[in-house]
PDB file of N, CA and C in Angstrom:
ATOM      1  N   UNK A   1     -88.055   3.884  90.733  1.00  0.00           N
ATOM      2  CA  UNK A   1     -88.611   2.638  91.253  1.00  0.00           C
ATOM      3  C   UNK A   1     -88.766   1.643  90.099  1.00  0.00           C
ATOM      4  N   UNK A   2     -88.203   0.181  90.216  1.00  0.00           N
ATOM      5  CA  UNK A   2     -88.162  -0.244  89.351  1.00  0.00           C
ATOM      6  C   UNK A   2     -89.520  -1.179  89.048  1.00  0.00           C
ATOM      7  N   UNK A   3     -90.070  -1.182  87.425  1.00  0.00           N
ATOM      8  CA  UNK A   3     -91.036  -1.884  87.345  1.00  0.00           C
ATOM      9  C   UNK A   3     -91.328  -3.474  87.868  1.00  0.00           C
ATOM     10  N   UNK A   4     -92.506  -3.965  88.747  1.00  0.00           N
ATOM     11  CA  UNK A   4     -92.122  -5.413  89.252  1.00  0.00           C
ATOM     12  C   UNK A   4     -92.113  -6.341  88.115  1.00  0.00           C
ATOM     13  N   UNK A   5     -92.230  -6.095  86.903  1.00  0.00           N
ATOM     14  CA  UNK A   5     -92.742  -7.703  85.809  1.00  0.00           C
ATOM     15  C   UNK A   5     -91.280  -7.391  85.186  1.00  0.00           C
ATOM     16  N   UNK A   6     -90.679  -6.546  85.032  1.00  0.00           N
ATOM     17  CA  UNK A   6     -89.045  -6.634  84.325  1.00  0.00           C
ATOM     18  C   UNK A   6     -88.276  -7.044  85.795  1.00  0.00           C
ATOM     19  N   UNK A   7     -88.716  -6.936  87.118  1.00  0.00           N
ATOM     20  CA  UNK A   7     -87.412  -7.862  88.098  1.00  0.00           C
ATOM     21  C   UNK A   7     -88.014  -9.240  88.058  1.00  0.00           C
ATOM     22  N   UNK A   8     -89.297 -10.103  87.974  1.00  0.00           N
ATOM     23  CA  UNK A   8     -89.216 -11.496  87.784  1.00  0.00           C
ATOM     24  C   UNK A   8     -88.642 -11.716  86.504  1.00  0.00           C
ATOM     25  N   UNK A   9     -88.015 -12.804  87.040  1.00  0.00           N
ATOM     26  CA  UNK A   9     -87.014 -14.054  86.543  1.00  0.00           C
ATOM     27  C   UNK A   9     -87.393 -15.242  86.508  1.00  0.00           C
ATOM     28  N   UNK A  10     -88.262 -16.097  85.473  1.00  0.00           N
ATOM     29  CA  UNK A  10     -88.052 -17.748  86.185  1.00  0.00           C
ATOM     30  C   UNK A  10     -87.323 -18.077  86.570  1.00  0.00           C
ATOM     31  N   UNK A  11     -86.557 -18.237  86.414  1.00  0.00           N
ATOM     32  CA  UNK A  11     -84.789 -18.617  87.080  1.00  0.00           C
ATOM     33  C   UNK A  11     -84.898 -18.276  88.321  1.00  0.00           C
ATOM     34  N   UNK A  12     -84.283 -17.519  88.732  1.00  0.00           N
ATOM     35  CA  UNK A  12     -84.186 -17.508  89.939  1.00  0.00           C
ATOM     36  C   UNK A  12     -85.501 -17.407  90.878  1.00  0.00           C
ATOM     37  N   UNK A  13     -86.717 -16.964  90.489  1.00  0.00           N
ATOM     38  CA  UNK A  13     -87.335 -16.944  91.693  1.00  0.00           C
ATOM     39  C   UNK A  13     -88.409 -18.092  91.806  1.00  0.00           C
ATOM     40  N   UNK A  14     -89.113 -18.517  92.766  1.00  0.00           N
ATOM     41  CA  UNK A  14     -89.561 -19.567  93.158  1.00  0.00           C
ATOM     42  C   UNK A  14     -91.014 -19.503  92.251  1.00  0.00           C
ATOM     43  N   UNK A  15     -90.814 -20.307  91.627  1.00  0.00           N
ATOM     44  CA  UNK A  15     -92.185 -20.603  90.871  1.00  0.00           C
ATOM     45  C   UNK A  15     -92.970 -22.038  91.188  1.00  0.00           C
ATOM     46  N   UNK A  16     -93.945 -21.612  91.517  1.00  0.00           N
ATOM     47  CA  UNK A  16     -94.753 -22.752  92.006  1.00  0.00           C
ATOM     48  C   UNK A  16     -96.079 -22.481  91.091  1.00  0.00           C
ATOM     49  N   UNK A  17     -96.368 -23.951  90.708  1.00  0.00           N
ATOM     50  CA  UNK A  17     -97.201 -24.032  90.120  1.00  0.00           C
ATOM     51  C   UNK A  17     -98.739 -24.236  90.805  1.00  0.00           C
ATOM     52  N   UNK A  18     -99.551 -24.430  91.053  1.00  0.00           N
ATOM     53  CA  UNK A  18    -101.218 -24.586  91.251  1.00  0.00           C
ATOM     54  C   UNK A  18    -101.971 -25.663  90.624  1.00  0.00           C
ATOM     55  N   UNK A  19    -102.324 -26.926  91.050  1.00  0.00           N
ATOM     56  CA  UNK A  19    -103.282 -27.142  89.993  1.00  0.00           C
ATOM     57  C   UNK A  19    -104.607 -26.862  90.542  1.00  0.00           C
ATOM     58  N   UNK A  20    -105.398 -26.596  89.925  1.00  0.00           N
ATOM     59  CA  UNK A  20    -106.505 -26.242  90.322  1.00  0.00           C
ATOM     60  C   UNK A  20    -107.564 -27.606  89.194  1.00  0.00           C
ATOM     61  N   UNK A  21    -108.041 -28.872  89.905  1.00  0.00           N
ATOM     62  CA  UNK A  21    -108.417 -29.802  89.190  1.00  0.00           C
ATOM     63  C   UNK A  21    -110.260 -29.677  89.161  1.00  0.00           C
ATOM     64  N   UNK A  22    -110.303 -28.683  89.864  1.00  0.00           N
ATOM     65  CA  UNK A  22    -111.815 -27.912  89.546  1.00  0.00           C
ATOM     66  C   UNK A  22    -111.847 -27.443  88.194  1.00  0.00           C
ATOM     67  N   UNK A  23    -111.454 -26.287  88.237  1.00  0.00           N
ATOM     68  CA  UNK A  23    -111.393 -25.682  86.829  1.00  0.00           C
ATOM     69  C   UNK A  23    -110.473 -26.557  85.472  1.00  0.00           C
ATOM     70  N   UNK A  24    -109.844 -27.385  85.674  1.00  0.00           N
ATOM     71  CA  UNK A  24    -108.854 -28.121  84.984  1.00  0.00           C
ATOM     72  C   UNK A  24    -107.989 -26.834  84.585  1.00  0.00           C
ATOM     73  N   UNK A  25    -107.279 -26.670  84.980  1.00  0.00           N
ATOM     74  CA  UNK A  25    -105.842 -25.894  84.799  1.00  0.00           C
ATOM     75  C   UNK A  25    -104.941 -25.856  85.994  1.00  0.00           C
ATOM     76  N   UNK A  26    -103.561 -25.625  85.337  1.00  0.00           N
ATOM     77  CA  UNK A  26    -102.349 -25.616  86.358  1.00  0.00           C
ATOM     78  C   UNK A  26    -101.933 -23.521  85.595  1.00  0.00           C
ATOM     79  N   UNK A  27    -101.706 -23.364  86.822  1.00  0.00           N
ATOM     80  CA  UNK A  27    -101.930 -21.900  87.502  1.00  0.00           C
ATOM     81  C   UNK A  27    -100.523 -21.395  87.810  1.00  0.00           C
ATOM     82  N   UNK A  28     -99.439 -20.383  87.493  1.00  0.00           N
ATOM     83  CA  UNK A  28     -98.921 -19.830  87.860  1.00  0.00           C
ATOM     84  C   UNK A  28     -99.039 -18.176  88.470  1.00  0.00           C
ATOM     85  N   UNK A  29     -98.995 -18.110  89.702  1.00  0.00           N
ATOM     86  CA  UNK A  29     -99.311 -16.755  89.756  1.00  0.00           C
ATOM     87  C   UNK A  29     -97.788 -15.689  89.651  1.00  0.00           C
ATOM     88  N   UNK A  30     -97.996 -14.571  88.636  1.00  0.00           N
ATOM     89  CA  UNK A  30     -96.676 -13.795  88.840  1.00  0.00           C
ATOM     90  C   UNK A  30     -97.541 -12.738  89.241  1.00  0.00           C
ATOM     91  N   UNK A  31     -96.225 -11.760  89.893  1.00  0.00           N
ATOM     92  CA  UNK A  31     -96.153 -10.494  90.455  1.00  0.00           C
ATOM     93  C   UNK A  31     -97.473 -10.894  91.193  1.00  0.00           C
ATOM     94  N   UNK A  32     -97.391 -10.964  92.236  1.00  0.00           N
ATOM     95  CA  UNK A  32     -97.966 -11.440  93.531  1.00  0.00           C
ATOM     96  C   UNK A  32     -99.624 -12.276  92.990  1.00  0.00           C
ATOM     97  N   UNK A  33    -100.127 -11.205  92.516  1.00  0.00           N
ATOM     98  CA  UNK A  33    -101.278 -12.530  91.694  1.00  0.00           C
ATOM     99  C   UNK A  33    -101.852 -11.465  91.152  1.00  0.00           C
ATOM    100  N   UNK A  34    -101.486 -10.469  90.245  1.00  0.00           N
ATOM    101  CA  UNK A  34    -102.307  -9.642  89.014  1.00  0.00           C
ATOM    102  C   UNK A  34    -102.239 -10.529  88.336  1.00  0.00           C
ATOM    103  N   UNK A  35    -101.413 -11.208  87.788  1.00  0.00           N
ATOM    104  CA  UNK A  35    -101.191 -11.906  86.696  1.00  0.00           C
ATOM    105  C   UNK A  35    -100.674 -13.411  86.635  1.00  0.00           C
ATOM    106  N   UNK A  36    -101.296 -14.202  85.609  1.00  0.00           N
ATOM    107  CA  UNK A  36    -101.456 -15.694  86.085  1.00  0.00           C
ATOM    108  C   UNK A  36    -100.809 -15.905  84.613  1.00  0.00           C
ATOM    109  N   UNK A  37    -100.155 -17.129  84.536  1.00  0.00           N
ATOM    110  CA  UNK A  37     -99.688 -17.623  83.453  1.00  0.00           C
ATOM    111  C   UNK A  37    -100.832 -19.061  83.752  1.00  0.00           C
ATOM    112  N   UNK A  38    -101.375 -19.540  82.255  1.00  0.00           N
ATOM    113  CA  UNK A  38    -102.106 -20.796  82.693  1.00  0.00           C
ATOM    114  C   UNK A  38    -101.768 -21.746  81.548  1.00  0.00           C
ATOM    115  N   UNK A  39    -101.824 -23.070  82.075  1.00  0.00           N
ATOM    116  CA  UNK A  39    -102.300 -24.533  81.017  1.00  0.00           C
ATOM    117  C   UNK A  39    -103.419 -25.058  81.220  1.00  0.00           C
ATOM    118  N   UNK A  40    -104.481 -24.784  80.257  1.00  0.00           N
ATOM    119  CA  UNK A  40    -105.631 -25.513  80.194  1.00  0.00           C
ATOM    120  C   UNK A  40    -106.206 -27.022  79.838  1.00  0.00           C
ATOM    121  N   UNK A  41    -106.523 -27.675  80.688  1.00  0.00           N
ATOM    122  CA  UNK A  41    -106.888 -29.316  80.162  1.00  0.00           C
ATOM    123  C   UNK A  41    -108.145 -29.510  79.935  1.00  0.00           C
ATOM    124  N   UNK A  42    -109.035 -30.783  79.471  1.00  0.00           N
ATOM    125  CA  UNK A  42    -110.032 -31.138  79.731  1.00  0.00           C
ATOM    126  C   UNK A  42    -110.192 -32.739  79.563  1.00  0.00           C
ATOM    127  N   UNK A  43    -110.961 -32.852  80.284  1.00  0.00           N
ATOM    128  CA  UNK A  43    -110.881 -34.906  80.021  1.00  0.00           C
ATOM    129  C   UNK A  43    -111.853 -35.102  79.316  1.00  0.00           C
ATOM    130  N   UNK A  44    -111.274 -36.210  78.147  1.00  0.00           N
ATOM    131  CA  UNK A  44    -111.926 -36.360  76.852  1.00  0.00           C
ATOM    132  C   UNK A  44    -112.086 -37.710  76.808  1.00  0.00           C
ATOM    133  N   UNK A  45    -112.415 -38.557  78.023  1.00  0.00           N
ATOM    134  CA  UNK A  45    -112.224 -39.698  78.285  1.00  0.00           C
ATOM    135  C   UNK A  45    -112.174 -40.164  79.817  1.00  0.00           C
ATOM    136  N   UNK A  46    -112.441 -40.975  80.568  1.00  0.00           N
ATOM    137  CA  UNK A  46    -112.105 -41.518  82.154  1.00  0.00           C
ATOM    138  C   UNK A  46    -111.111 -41.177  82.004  1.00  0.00           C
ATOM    139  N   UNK A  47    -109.873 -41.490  81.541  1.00  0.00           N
ATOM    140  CA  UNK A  47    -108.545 -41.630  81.925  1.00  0.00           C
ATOM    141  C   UNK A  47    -107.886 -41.043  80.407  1.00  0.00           C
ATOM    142  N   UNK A  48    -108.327 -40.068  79.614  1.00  0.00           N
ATOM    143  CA  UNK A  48    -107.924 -39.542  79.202  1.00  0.00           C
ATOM    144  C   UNK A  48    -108.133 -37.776  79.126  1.00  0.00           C
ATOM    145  N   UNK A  49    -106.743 -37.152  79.029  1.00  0.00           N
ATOM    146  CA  UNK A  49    -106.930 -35.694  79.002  1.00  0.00           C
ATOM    147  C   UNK A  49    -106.324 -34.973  77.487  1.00  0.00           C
ATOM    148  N   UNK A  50    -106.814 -33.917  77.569  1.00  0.00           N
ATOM    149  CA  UNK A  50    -106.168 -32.758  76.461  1.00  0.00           C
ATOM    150  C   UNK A  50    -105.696 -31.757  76.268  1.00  0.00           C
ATOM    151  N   UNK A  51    -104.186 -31.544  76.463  1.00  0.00           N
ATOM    152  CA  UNK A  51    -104.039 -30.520  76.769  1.00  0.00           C
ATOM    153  C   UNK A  51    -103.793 -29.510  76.015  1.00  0.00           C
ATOM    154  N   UNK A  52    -105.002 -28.406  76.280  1.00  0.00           N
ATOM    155  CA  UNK A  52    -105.599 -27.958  75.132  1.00  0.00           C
ATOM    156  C   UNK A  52    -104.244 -26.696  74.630  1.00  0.00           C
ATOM    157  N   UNK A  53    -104.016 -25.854  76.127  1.00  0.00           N
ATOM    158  CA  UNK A  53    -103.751 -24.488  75.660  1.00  0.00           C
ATOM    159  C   UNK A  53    -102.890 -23.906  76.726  1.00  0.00           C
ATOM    160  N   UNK A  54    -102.022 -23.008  76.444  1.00  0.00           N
ATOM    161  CA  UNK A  54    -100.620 -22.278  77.622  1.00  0.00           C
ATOM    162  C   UNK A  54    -101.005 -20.935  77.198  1.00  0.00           C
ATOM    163  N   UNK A  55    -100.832 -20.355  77.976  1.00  0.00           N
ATOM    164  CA  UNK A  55    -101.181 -19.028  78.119  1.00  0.00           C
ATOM    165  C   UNK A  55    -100.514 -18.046  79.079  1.00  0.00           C
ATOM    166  N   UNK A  56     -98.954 -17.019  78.591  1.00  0.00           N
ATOM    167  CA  UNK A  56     -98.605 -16.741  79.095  1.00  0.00           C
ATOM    168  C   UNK A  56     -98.921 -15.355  79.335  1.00  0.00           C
ATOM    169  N   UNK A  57     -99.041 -14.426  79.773  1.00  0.00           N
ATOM    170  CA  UNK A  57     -99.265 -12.555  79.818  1.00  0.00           C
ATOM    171  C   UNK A  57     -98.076 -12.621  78.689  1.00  0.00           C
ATOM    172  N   UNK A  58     -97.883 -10.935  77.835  1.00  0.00           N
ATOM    173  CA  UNK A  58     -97.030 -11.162  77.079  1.00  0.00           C
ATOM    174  C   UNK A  58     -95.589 -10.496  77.884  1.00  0.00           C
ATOM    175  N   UNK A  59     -95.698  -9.892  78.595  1.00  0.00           N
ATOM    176  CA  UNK A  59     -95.256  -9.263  80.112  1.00  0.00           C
ATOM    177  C   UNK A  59     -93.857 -10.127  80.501  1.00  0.00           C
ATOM    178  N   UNK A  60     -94.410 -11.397  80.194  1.00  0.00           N
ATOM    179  CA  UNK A  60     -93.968 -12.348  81.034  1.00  0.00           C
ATOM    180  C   UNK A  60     -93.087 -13.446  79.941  1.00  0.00           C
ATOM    181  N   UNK A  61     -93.272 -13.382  78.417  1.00  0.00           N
ATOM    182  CA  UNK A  61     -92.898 -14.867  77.629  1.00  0.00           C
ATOM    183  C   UNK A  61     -91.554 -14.341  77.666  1.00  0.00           C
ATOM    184  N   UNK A  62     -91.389 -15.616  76.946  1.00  0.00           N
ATOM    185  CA  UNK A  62     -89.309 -15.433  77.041  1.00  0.00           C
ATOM    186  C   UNK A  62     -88.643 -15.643  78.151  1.00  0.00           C
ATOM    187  N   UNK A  63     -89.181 -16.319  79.237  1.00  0.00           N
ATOM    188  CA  UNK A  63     -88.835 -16.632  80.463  1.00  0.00           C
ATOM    189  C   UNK A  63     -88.828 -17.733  81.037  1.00  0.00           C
ATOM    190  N   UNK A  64     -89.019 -18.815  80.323  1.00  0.00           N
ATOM    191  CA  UNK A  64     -89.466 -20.053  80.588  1.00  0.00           C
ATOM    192  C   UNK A  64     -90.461 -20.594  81.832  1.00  0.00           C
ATOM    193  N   UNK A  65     -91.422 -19.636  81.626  1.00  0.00           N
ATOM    194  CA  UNK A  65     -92.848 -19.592  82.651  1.00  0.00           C
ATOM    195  C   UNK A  65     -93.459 -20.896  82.017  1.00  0.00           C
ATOM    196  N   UNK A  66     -93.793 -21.313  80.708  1.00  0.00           N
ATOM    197  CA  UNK A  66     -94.445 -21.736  80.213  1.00  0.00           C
ATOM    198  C   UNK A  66     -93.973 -23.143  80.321  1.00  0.00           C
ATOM    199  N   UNK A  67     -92.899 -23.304  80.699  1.00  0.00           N
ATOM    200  CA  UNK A  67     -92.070 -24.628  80.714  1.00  0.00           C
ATOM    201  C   UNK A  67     -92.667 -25.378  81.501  1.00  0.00           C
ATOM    202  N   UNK A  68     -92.591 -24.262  83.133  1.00  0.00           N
ATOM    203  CA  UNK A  68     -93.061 -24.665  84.082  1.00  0.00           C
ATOM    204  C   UNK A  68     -94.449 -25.521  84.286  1.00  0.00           C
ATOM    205  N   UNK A  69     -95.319 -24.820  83.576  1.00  0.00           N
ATOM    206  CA  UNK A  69     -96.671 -25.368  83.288  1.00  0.00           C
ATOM    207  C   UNK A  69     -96.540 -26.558  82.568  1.00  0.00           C
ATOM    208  N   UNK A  70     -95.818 -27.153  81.309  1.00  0.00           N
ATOM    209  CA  UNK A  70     -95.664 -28.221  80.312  1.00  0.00           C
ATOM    210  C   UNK A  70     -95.330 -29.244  81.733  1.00  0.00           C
ATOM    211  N   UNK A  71     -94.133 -29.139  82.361  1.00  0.00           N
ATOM    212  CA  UNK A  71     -93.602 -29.888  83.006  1.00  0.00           C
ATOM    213  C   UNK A  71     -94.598 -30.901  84.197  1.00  0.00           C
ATOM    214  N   UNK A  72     -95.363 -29.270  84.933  1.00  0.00           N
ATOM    215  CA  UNK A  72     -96.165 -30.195  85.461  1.00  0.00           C
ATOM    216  C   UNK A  72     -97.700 -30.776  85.031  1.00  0.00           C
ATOM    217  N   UNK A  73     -97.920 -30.405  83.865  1.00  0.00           N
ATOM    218  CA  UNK A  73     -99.610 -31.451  83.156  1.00  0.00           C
ATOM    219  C   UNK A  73     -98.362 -32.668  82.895  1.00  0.00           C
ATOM    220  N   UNK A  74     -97.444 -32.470  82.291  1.00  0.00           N
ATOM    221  CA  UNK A  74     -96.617 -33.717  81.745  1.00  0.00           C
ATOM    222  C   UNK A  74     -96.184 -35.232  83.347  1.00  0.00           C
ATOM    223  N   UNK A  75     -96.132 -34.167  84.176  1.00  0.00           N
ATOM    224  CA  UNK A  75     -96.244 -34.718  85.729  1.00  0.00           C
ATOM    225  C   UNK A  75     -97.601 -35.654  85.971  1.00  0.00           C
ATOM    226  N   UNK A  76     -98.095 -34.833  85.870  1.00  0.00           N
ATOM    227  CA  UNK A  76     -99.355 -35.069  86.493  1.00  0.00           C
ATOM    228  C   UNK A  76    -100.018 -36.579  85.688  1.00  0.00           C
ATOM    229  N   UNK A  77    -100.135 -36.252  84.452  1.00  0.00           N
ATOM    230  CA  UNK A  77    -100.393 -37.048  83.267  1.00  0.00           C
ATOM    231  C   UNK A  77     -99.675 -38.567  83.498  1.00  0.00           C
ATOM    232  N   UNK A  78     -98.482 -38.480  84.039  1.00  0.00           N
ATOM    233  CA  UNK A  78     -97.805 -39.726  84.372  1.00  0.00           C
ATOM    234  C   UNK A  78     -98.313 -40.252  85.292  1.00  0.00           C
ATOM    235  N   UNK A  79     -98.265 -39.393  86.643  1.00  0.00           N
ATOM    236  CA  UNK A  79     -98.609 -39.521  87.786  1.00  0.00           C
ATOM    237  C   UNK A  79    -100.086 -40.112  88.294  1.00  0.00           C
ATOM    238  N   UNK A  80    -100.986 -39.489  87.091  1.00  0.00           N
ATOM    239  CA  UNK A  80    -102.341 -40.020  87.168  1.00  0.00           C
ATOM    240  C   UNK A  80    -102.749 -41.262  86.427  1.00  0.00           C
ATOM    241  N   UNK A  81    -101.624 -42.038  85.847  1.00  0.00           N
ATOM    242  CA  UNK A  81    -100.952 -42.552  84.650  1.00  0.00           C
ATOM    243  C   UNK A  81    -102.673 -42.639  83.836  1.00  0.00           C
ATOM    244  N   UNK A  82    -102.069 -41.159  83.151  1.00  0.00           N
ATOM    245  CA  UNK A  82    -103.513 -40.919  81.860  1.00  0.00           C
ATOM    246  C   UNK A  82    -102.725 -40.935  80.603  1.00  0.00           C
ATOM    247  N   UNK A  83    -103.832 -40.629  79.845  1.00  0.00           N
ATOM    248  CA  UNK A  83    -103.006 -40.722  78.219  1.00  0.00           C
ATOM    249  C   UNK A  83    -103.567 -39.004  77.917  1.00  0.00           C
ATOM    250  N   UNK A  84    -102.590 -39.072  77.491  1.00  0.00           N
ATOM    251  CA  UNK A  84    -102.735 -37.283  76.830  1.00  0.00           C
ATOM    252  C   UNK A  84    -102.951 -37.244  75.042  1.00  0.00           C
ATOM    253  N   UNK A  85    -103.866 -36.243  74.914  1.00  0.00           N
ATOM    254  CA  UNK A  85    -103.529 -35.527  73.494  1.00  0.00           C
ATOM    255  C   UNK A  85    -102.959 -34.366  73.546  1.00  0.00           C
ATOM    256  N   UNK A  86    -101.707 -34.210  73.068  1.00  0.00           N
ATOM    257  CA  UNK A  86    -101.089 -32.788  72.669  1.00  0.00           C
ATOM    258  C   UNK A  86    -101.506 -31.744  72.116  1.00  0.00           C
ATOM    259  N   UNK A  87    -102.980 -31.055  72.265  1.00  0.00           N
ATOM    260  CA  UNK A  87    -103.330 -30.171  71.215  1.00  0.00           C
ATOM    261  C   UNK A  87    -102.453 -28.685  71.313  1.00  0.00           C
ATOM    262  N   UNK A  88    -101.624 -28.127  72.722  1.00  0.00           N
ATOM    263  CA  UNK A  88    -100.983 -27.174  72.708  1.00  0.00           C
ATOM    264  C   UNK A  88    -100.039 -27.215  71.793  1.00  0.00           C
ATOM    265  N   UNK A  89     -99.615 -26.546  71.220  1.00  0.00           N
ATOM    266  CA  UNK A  89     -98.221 -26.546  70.574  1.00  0.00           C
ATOM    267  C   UNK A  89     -96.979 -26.434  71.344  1.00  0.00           C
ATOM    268  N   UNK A  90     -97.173 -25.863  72.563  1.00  0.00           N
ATOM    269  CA  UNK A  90     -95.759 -25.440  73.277  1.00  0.00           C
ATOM    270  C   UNK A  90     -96.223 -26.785  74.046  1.00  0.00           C
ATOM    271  N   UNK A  91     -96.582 -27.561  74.339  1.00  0.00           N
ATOM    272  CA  UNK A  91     -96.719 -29.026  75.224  1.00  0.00           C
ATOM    273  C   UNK A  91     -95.772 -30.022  74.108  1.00  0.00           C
ATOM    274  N   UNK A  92     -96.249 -30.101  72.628  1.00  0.00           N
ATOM    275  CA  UNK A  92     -95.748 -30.415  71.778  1.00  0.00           C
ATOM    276  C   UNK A  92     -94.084 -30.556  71.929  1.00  0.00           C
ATOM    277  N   UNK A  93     -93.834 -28.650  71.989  1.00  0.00           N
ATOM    278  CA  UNK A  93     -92.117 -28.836  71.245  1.00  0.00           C
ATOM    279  C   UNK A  93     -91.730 -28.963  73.113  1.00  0.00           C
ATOM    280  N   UNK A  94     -92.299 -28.515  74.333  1.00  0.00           N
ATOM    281  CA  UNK A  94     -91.518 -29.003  75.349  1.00  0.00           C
ATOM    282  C   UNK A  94     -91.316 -31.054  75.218  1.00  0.00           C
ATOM    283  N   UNK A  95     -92.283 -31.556  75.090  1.00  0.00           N
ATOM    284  CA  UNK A  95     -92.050 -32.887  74.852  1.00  0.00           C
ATOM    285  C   UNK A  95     -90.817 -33.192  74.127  1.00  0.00           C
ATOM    286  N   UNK A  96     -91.169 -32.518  72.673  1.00  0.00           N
ATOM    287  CA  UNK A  96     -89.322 -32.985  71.986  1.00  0.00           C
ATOM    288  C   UNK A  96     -88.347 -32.603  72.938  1.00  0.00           C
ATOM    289  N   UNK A  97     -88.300 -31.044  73.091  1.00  0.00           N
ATOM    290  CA  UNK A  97     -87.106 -31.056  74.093  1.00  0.00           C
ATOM    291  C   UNK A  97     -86.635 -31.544  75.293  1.00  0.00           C
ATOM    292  N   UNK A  98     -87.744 -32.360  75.580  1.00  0.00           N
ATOM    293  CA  UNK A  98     -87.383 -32.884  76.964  1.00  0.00           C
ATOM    294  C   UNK A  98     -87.839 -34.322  76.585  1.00  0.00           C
ATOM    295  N   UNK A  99     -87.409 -35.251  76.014  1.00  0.00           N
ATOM    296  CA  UNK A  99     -87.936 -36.591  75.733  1.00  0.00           C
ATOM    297  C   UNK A  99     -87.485 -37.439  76.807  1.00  0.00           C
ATOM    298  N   UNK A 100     -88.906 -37.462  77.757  1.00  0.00           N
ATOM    299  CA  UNK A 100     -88.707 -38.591  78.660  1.00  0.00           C
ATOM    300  C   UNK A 100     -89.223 -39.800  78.106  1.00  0.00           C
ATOM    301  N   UNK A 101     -89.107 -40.839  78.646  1.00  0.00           N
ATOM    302  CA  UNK A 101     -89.532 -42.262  78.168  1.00  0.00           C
ATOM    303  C   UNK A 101     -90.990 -42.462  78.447  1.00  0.00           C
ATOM    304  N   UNK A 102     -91.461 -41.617  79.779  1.00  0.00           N
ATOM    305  CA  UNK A 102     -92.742 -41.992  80.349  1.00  0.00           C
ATOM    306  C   UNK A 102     -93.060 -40.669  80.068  1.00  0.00           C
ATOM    307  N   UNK A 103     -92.814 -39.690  79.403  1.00  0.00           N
ATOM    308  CA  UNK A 103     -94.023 -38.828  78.526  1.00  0.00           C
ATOM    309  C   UNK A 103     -94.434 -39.744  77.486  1.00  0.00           C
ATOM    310  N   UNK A 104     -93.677 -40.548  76.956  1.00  0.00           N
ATOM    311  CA  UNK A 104     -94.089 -40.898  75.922  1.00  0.00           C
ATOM    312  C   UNK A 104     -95.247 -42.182  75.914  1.00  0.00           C
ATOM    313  N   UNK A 105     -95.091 -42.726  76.619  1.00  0.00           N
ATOM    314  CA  UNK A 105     -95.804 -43.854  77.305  1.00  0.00           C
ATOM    315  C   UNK A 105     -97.384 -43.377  77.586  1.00  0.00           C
ATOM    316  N   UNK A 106     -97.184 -41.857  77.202  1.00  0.00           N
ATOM    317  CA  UNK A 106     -99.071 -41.562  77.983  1.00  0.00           C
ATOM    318  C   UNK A 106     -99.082 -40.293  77.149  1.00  0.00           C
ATOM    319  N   UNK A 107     -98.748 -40.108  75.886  1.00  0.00           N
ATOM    320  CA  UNK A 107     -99.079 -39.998  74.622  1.00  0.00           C
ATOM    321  C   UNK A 107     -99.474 -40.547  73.908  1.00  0.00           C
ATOM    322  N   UNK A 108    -100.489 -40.003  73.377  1.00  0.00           N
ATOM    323  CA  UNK A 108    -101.236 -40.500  71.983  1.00  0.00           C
ATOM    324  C   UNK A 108    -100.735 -39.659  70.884  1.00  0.00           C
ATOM    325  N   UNK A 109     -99.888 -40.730  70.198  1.00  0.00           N
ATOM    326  CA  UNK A 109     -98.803 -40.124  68.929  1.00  0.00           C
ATOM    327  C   UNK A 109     -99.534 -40.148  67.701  1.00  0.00           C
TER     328      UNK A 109
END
């Protein structure tokens, strides 16, 4: 019987993210919900946030779980049009690798 955390795939299987704007974090649940991949925020300002921290199981890195999470605070952040501080590091290098015009616009560089 094969173990369930070596058959998920980001890739192929449906990853949906959570935000949960109670707790300030966006929530991935894997393998049905033992295990959560998270991005932690906090507002450091009306209309400003920080996004502090990614947090994947180690189960799980190397899969681009964590992307998922960058993508949507980086969403949201537009969407809420807030200004962000980058304190994650993986929020950081997803930004370089993905240089949109309006991430940049709601960064504080």
């Amino acid at each position: 019987m094969s173990h369930p955390s070596n058959a998920f795939d980001a890739n192929n299987a449906q990853i949906h993210v959570e935000h949960d704007r109670k707790r300030r974090q966006f929530v991935i649940r894997l393998n049905g919900s033992h295990d959560r991949a998270v991005l932690l925020y906090e507002y450091v300002g009306k209309k400003t946030v920080d996004l502090q921290h990614t947090e994947v199981p180690d189960a799980y890195r190397g899969r681009g779980i964590a992307k998922h999470l960058a993508k949507a605070a980086m969403d949201f952040v537009v969407e809420e049009d807030l200004k962000a501080h980058l304190t994650c590091w993986y929020i950081q290098k997803y930004v370089k690798e993905n240089p949109q015009p309006q991430y940049f616009e709601h960064i504080y560089q």
